[in-house]
Protein backbone atom coordinates (compact mmCIF):
# COMPACT_ATOMS: atom_id res chain seq x y z
CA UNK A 1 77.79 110.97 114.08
CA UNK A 2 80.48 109.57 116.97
CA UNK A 3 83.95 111.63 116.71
CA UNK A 4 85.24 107.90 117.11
CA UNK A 5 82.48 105.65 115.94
CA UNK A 6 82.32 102.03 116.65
CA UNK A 7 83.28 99.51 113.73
CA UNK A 8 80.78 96.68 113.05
CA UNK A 9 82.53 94.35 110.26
CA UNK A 10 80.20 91.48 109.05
CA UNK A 11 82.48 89.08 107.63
CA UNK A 12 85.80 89.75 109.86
CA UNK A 13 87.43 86.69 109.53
CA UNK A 14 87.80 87.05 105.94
CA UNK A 15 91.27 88.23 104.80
CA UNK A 16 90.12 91.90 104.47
CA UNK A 17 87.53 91.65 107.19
CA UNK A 18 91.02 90.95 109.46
CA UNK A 19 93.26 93.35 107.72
CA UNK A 20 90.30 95.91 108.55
CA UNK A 21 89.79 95.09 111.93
CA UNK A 22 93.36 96.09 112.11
CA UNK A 23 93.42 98.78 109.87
CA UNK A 24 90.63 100.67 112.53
CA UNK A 25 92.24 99.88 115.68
CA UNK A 26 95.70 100.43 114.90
CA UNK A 27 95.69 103.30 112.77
CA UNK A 28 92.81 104.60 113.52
CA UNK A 29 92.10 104.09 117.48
CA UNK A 30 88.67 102.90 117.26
CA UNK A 31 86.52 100.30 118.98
CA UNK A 32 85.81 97.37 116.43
CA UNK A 33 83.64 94.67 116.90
CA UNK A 34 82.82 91.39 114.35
CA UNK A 35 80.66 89.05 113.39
CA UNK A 36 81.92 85.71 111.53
CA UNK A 37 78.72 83.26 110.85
CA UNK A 38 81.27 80.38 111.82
CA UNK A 39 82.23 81.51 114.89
CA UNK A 40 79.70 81.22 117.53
CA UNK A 41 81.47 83.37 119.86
CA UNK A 42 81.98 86.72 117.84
CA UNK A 43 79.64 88.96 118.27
CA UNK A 44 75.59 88.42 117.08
CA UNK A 45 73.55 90.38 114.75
CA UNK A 46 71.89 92.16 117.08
CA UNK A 47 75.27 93.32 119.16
CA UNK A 48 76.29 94.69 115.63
CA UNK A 49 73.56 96.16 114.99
CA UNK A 50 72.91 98.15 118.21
CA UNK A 51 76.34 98.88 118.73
CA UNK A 52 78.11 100.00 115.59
CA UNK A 53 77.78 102.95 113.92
CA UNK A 54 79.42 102.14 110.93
CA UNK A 55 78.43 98.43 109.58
CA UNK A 56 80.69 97.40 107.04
CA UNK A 57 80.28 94.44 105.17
CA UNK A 58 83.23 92.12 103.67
CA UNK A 59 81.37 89.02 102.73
CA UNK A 60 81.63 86.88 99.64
CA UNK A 61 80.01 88.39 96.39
CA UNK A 62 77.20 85.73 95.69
CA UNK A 63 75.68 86.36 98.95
CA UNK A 64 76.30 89.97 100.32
CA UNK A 65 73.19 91.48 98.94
CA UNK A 66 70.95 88.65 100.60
CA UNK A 67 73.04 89.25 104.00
CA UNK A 68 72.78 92.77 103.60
CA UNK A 69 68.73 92.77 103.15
CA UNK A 70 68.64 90.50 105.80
CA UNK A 71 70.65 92.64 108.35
CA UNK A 72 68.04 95.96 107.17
CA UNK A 73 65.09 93.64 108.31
CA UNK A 74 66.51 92.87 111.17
CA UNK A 75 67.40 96.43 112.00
CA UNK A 76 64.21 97.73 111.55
CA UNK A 77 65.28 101.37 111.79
CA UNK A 78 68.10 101.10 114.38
CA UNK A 79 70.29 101.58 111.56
CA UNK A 80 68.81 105.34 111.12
CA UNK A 81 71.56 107.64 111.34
CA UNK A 82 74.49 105.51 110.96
CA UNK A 83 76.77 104.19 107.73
CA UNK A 84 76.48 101.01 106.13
CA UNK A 85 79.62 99.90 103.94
CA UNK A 86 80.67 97.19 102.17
CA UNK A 87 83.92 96.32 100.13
CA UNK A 88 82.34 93.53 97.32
CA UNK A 89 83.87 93.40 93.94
CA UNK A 90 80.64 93.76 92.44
CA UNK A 91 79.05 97.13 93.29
CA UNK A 92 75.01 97.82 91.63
CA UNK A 93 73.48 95.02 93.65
CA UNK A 94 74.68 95.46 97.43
CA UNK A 95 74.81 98.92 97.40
CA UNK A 96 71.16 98.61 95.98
CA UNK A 97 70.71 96.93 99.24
CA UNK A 98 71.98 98.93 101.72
CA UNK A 99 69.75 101.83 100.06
CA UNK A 100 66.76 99.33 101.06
CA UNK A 101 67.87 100.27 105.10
CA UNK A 102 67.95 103.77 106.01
CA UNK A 103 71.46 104.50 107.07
CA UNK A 104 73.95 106.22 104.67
CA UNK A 105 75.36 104.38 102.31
CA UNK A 106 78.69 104.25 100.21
CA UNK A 107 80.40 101.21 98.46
CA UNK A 108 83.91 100.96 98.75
CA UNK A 109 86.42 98.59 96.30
CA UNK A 110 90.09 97.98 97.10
CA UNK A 111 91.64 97.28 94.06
CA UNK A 112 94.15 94.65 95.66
CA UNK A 113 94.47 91.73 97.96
CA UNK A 114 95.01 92.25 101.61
CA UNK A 115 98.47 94.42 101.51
CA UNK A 116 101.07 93.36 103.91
CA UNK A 117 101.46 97.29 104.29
CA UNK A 118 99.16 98.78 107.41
CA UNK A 119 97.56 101.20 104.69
CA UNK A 120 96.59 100.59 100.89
CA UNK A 121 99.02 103.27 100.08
CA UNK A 122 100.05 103.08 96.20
CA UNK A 123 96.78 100.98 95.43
CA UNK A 124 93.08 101.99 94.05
CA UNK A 125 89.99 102.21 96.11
CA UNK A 126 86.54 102.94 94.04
CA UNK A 127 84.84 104.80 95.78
CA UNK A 128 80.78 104.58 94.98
CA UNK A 129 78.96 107.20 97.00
CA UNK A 130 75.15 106.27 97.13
CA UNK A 131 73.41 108.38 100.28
CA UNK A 132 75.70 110.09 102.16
CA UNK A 133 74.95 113.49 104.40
CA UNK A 134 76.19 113.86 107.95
CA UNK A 135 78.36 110.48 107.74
CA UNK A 136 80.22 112.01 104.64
CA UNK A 137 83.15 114.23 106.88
CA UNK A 138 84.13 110.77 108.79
CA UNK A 139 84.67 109.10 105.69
CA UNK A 140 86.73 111.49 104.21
CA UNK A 141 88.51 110.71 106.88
CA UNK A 142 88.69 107.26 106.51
CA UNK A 143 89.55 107.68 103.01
CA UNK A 144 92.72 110.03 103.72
CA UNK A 145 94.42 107.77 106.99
CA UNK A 146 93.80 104.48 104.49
CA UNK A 147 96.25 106.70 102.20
CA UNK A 148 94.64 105.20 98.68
CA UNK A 149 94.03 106.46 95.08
CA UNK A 150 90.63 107.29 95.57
CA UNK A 151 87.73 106.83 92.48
CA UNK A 152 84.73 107.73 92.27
CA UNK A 153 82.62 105.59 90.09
CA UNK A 154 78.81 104.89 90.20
CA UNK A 155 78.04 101.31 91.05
CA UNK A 156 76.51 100.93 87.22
CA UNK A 157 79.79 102.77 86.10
CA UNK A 158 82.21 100.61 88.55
CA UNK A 159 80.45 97.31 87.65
CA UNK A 160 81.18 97.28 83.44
CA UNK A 161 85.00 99.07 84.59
CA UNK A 162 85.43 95.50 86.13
CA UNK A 163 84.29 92.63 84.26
CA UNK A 164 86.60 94.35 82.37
CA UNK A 165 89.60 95.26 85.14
CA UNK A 166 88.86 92.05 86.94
CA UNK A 167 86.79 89.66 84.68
CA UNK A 168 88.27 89.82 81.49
CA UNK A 169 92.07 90.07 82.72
CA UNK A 170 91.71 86.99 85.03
CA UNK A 171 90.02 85.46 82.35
CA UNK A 172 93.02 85.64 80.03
CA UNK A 173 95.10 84.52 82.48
CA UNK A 174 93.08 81.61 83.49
CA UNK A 175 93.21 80.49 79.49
CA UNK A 176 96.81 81.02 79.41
CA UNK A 177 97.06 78.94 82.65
CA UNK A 178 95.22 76.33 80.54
CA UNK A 179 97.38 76.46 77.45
CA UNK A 180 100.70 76.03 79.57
CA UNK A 181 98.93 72.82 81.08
CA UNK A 182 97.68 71.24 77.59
CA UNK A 183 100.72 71.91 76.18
CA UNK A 184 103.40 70.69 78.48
CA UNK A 185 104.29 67.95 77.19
CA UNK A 186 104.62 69.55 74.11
CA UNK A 187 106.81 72.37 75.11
CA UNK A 188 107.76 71.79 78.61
CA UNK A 189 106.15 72.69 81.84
CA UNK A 190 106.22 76.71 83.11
CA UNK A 191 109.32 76.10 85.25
CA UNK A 192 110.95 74.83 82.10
CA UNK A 193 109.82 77.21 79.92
CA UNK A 194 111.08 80.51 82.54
CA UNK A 195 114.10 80.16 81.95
CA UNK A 196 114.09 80.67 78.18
CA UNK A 197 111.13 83.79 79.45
CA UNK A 198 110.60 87.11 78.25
CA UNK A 199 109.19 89.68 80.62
CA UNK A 200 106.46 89.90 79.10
CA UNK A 201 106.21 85.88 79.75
CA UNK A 202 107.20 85.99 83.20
CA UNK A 203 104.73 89.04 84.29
CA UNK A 204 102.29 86.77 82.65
CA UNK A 205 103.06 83.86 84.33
CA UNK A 206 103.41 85.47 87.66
CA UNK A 207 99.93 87.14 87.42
CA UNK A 208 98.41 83.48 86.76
CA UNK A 209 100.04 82.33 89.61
CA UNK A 210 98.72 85.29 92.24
CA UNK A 211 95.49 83.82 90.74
CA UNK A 212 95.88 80.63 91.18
CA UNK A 213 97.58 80.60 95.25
CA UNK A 214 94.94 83.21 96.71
CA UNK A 215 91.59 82.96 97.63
CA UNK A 216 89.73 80.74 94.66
CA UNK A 217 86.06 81.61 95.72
CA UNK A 218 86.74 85.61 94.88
CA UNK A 219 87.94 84.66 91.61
CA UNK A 220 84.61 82.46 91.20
CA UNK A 221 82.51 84.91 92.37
CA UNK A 222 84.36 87.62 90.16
CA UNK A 223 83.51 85.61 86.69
CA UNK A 224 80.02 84.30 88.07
CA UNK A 225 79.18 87.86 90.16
CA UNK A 226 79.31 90.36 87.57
CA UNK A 227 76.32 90.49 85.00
CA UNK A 228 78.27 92.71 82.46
CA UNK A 229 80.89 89.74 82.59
CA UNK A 230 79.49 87.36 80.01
CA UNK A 231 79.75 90.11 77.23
CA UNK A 232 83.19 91.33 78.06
CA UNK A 233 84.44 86.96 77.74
CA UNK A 234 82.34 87.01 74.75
CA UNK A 235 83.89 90.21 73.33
CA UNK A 236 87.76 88.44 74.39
CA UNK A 237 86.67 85.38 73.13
CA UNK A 238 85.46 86.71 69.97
CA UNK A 239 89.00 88.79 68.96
CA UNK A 240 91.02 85.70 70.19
CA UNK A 241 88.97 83.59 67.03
CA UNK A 242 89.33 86.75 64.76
CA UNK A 243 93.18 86.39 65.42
CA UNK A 244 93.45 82.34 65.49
CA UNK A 245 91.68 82.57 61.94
CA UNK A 246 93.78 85.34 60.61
CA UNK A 247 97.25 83.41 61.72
CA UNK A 248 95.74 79.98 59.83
CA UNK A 249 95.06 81.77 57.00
CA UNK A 250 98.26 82.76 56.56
CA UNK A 251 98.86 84.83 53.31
CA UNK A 252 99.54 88.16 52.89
CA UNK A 253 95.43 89.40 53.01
CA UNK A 254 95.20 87.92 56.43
CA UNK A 255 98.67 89.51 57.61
CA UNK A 256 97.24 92.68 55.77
CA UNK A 257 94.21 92.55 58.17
CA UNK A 258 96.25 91.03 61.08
CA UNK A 259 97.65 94.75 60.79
CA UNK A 260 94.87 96.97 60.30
CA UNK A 261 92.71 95.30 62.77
CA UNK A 262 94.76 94.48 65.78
CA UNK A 263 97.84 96.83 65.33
CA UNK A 264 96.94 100.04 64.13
CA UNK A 265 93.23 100.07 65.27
CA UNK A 266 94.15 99.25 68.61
CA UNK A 267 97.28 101.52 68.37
CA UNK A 268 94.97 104.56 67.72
CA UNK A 269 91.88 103.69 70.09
CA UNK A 270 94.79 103.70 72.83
CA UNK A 271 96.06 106.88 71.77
CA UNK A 272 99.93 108.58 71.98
CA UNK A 273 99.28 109.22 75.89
CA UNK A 274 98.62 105.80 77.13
CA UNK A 275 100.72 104.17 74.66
CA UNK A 276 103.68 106.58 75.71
CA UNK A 277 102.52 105.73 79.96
CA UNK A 278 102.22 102.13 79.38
CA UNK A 279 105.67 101.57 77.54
CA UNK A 280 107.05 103.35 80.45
CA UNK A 281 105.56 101.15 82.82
CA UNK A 282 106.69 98.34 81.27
CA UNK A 283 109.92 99.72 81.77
CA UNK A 284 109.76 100.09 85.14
CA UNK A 285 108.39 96.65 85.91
CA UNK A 286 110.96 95.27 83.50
CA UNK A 287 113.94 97.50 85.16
CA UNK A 288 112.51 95.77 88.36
CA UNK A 289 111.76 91.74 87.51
CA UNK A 290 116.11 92.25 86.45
CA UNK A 291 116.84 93.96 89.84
CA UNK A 292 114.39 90.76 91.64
CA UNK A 293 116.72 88.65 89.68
CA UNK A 294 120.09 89.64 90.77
CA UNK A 295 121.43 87.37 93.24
CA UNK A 296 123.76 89.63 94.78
CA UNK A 297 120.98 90.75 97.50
CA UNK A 298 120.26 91.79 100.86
CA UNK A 299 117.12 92.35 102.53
CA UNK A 300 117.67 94.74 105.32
CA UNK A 301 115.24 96.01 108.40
CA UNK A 302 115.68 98.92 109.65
CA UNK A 303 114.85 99.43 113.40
CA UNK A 304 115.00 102.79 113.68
CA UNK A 305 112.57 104.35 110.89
CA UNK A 306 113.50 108.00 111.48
CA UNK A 307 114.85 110.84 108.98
CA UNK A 308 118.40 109.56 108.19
CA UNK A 309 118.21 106.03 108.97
CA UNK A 310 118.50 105.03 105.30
CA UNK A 311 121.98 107.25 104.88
CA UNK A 312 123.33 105.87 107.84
CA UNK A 313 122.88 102.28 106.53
CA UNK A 314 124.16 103.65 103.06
CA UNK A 315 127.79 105.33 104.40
CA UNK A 316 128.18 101.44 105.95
CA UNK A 317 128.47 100.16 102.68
CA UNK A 318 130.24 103.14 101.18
CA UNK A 319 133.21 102.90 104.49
CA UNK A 320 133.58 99.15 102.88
CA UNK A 321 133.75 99.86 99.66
CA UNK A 322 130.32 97.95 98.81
CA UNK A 323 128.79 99.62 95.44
CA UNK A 324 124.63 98.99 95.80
CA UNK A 325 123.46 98.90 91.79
CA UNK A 326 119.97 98.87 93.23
CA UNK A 327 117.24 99.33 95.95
CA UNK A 328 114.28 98.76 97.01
CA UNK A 329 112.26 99.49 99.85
CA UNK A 330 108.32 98.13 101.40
CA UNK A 331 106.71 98.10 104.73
CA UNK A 332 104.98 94.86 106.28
CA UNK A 333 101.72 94.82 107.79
CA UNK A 334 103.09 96.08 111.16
CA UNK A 335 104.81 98.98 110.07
CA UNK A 336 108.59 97.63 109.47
CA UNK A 337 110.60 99.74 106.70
CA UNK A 338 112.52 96.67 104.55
CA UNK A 339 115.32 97.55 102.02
CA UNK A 340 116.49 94.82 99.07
CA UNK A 341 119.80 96.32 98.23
CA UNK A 342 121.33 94.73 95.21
CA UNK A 343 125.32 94.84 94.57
CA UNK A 344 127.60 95.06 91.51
CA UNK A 345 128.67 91.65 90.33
CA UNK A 346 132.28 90.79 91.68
CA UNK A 347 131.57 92.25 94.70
CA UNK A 348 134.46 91.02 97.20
CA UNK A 349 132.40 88.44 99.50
CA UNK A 350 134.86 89.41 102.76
CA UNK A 351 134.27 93.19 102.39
CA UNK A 352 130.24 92.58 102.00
CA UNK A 353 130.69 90.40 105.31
CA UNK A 354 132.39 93.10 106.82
CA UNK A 355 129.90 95.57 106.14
CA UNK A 356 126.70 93.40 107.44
CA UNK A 357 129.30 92.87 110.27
CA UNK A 358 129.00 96.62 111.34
CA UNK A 359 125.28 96.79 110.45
CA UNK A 360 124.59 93.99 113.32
CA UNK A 361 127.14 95.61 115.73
CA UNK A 362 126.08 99.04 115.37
CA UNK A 363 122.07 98.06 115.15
CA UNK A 364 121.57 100.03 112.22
CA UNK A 365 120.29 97.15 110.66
CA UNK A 366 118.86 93.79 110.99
CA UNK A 367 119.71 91.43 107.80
CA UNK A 368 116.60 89.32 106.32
CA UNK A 369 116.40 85.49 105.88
CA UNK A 370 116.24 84.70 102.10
């Protein structure tokens, strides 16, 4: 094992394949090389497979295990001694491939798109460790600079967590998706129907939408990929049914059930914990979706990202009199620190111009198009 190995990434012109490729030089100084079957002048099988010493794979789901297989015949024990990854959505069947070559092996899952963020701190990584010895210090490694919530989760174990995570959720928001579009006429479209929203409503709606704008292959591959998916849409569709009939019924048996069944059963399978963590969480996101809302804002970029940056932009607004009811901060890809400050309503419009004013003079910070 290399001190800094060389990165091999089958698949790099995928939208994690790129945010890897900068993930490994940026943050992590190392030498990566790619290989995109499209483009004829990345680099070929056999450069990746001489060169690298870690091969990671971020292909689509239906066909990663056959690439994979074919990449351990064509390696023909070259691969001896290095580390094969990959980052599918479905785990048992390409890690059951790379265990067919003879490097080490480990299966990785980011639970989340791309971030904009250079690391996926704040988001899940499953972690499936299949054959790992010498390789396993480096990717410890690996695993602390990408600053995740690390999982570990056999590829059996990882596979039912997600047609239930993955499958089942999109799933229900696909069908929702559906509902809205049969029933528009009925009772209006989804932009005419958010403003009369709860937040339950809009989280709902805005997860169908993420759906619907990224990447519609993964989703396919997601539903179609997954062989303990069938059972879990089964099991969905099955309660939805249960429910419909209950609600037609309509008397006081089928409200009697209605409770037993789908209230209190599910109330005590969850348990006082997670119902206590997930009302909170609610909270949170509902605290936020108000603060999102506002439209007294300001997105602000902060050049210098240093200990005391932040007060320094805060005593601006204080000298002005400018109360901030809220804020919010997130990095972009390349490392920039953002703020969303939100104001009290009746905020005097001259002494917020006055304020950004001094923030632009001074350079403390650098105000954000809408």
């Amino acid at each position: 094992m290399k001190a800094s190995p060389c990165i091999g990434i089958v698949g790099c012109a995928g939208a994690y394949g790129r945010w890897l490729r900068t993930f490994f030089e940026t943050r992590m100084g190392l030498e990566v090389i790619g290989r995109d079957p499209a483009d004829p002048a990345s680099a070929g099988e056999d450069a990746l497979l001489d060169q690298a010493d870690v091969l990671l794979f971020s292909a689509p789901i239906r066909s990663t295990p056959e690439l994979i297989e074919r990449y351990a015949r064509l390696s023909a024990g070259r691969e001896a001694g290095k580390l094969w990854l990959d980052i599918t959505s479905v785990k048992a069947a390409p890690v059951a491939a790379m265990l067919g070559s003879q490097a080490e092996v480990a299966g990785l899952h980011p639970m989340a798109a791309p971030p904009k963020s250079p690391t996926l701190k704040g988001r899940v990584l499953v972690v499936c460790e299949a054959r790992l010895s010498s390789w396993r210090p480096w990717l410890e490694s690996l695993l602390a600079v990408l600053e995740a919530e690390c999982v570990r989760a056999t590829p059996e174990r990882h596979d039912r967590a997600m047609a239930l995570v993955q499958a089942m959720v999109h799933a229900s928001h696909l069908a929702q998706a559906g509902v809205l579009r049969e029933q528009a006429d009925l009772a209006g479209t989804l932009a005419e129907l958010l403003p009369l929203r709860t937040a339950s409503f809009e989280m709902d709606a805005a997860i169908a939408a993420r759906i619907l704008s990224l990447n519609p292959a993964i989703y396919e591959d997601i539903q179609f990929g997954n062989p303990h998916g069938p059972a879990a849409l089964r099991a969905l569709a099955a309660q939805l049914s249960r429910l419909a009939d209950l609600v037609g019924q309509g008397d006081d048996a089928a409200r009697a059930e209605f409770r037993s069944a789908f209230l209190d059963a599910n109330r005590d399978a969850l348990g006082e914990q997670a119902l206590a963590q997930g009302n909170y969480t609610y909270e949170r996101i509902g605290y936020l979706l108000a603060d999102l809302a506002d439209p007294h804002t300001l997105g602000i970029h902060l050049p210098e990202d240093r200990p005391g940056s932040l007060r320094s932009l805060l005593h601006v607004f204080e000298r002005h009199g400018v109360n901030i009811a809220s804020l919010h901060s997130s990095r972009t890809q390349a490392g920039e620190l953002h703020f969303r400050l939100g104001f009290s309503a009746g905020t005097p419009a001259a002494q917020l111009a006055e304020a950004v004013a001094e923030l632009v003079r001074t350079g403390i910070g650098r105000v954000l198009p809408d």
